[in-house]
C-alpha atoms as a PDB file:
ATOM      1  CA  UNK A   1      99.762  77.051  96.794  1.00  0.00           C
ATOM      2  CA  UNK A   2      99.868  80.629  98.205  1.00  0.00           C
ATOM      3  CA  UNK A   3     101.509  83.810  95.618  1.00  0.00           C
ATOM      4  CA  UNK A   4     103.136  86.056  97.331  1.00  0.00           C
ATOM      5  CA  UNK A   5     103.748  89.666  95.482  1.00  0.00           C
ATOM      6  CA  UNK A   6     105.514  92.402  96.733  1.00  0.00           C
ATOM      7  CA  UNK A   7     105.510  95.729  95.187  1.00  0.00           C
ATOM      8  CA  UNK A   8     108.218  98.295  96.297  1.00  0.00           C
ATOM      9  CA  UNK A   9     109.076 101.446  94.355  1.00  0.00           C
ATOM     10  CA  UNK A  10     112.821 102.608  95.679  1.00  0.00           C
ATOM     11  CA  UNK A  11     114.228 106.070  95.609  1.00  0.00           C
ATOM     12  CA  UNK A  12     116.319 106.091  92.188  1.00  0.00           C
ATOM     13  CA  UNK A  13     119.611 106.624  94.153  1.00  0.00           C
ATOM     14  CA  UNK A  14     118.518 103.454  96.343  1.00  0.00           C
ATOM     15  CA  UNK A  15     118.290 101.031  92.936  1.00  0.00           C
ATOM     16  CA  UNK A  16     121.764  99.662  92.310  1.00  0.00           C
ATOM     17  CA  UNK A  17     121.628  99.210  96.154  1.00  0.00           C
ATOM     18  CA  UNK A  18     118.478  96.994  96.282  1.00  0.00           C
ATOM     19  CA  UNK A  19     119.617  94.910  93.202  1.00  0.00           C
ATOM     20  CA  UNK A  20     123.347  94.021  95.239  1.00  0.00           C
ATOM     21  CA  UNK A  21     121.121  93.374  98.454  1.00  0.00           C
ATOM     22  CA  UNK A  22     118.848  91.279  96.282  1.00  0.00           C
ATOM     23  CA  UNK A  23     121.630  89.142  95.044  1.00  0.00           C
ATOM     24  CA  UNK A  24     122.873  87.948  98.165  1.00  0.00           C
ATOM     25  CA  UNK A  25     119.368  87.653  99.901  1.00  0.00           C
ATOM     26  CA  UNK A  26     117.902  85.373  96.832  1.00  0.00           C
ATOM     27  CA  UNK A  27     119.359  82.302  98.079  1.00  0.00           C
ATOM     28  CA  UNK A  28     118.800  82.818 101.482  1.00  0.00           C
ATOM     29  CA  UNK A  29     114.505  83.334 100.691  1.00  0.00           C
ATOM     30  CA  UNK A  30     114.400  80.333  98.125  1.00  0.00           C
ATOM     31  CA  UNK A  31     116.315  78.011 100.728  1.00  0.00           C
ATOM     32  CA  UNK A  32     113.241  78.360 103.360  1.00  0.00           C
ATOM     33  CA  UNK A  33     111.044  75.863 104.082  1.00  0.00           C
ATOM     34  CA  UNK A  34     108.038  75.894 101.767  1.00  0.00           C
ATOM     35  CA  UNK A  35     109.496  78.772  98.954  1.00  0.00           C
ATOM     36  CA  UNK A  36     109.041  76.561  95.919  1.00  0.00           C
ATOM     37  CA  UNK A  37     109.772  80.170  93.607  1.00  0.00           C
ATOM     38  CA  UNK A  38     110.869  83.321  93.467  1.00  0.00           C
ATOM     39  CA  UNK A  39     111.370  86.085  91.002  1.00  0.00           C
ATOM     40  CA  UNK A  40     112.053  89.680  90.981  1.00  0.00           C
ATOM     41  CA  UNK A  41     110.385  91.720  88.345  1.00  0.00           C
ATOM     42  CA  UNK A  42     111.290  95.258  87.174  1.00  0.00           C
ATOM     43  CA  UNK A  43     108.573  97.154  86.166  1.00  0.00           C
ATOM     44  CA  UNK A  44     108.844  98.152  82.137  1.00  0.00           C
ATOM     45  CA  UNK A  45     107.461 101.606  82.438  1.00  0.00           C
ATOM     46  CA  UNK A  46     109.475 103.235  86.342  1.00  0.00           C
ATOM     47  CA  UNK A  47     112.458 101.416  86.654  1.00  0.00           C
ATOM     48  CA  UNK A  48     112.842 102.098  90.306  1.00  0.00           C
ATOM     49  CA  UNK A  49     109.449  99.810  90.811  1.00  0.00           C
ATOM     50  CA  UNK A  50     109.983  96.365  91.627  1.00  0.00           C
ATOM     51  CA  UNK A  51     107.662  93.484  92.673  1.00  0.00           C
ATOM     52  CA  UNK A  52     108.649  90.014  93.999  1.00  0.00           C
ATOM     53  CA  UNK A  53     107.032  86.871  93.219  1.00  0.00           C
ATOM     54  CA  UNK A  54     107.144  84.235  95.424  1.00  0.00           C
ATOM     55  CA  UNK A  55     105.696  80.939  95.685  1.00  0.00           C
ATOM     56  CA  UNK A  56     104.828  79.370  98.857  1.00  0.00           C
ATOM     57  CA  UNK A  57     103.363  76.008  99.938  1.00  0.00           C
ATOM     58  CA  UNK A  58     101.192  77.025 102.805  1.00  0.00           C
ATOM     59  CA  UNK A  59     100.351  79.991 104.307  1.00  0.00           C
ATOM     60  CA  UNK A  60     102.044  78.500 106.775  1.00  0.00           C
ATOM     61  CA  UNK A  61     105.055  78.527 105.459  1.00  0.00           C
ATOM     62  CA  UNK A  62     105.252  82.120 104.811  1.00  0.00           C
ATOM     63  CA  UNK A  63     103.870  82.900 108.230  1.00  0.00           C
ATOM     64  CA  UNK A  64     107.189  81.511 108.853  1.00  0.00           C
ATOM     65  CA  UNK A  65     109.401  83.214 106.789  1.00  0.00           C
ATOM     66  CA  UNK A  66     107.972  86.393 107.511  1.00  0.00           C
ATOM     67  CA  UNK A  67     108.659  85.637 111.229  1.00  0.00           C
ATOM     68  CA  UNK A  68     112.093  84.481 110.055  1.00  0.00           C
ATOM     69  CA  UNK A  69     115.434  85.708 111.140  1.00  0.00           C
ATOM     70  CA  UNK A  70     115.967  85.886 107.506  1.00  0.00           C
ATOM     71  CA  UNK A  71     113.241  88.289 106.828  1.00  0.00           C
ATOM     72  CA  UNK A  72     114.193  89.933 110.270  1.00  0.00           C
ATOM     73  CA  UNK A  73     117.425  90.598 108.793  1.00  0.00           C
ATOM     74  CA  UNK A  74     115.778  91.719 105.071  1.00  0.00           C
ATOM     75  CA  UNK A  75     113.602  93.816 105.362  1.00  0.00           C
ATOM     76  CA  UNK A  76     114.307  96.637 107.669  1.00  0.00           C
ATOM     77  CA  UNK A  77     117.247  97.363 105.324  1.00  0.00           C
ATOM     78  CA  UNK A  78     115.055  97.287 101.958  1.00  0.00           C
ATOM     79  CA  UNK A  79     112.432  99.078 103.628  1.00  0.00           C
ATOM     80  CA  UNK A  80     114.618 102.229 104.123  1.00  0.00           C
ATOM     81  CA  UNK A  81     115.615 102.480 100.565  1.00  0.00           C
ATOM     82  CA  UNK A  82     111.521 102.743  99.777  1.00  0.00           C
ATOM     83  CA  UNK A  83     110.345 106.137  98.362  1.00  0.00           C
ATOM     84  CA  UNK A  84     106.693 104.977  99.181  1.00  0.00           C
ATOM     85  CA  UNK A  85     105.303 102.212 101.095  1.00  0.00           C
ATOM     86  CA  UNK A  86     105.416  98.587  99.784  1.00  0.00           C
ATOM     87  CA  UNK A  87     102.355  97.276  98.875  1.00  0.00           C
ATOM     88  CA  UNK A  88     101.688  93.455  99.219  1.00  0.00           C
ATOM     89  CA  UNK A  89      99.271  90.597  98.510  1.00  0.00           C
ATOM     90  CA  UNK A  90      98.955  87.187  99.565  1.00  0.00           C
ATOM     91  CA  UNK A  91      97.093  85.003  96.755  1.00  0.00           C
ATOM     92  CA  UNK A  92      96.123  81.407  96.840  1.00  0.00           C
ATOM     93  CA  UNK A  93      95.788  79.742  93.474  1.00  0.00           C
ATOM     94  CA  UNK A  94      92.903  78.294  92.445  1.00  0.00           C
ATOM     95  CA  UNK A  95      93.728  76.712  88.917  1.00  0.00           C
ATOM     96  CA  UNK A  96      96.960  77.068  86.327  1.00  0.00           C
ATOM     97  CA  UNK A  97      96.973  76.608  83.201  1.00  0.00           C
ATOM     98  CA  UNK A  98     100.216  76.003  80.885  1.00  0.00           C
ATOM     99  CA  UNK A  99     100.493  75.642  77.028  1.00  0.00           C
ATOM    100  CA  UNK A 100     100.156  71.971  76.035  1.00  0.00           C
ATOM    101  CA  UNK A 101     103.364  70.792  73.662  1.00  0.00           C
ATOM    102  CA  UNK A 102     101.948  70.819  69.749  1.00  0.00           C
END
């Protein structure tokens, strides 16, 4: 399984903007081939940070996406409500671990 995290701080105007984009985009990222998850995460401490989460299959898979007319269509518009450059890492998990029921 590959994690894929995306960190973008926006300009403070830009916020509300992103969040309404975000909305609408959502179902069109979780509906491609090999997303299994996705969150978006507001950083506690600047609200105008943001990171997604995503959860691919392959790397494959979000090779694909990120060649996608989706993400064609995404993120040219996100990226010019940035303040600074999005930073990004591609992780692939090598063990999880979840609470066992009591």
């Amino acid at each position: 399984m590959i994690i894929r995290l995306v960190r973008m701080t926006f300009r403070a105007e830009a916020v509300d903007r992103f969040l309404t984009l975000f909305e609408d985009w959502r179902h069109r990222i979780i509906a491609m081939p090999g997303c299994t998850h996705l969150e978006l995460l507001q950083d506690i401490d600047d609200p105008r940070v943001f990171t997604t989460y995503s959860q691919w299959r392959t790397l494959e898979d979000l090779d694909r996406y990120r060649g996608s007319e989706v993400f064609a269509s995404v993120w040219p518009v996100v990226k010019s409500l940035f303040e600074a450059p999005a930073e990004a890492w591609s992780n692939e998990t090598l063990h999880r671990m979840e609470p066992q029921a009591t």
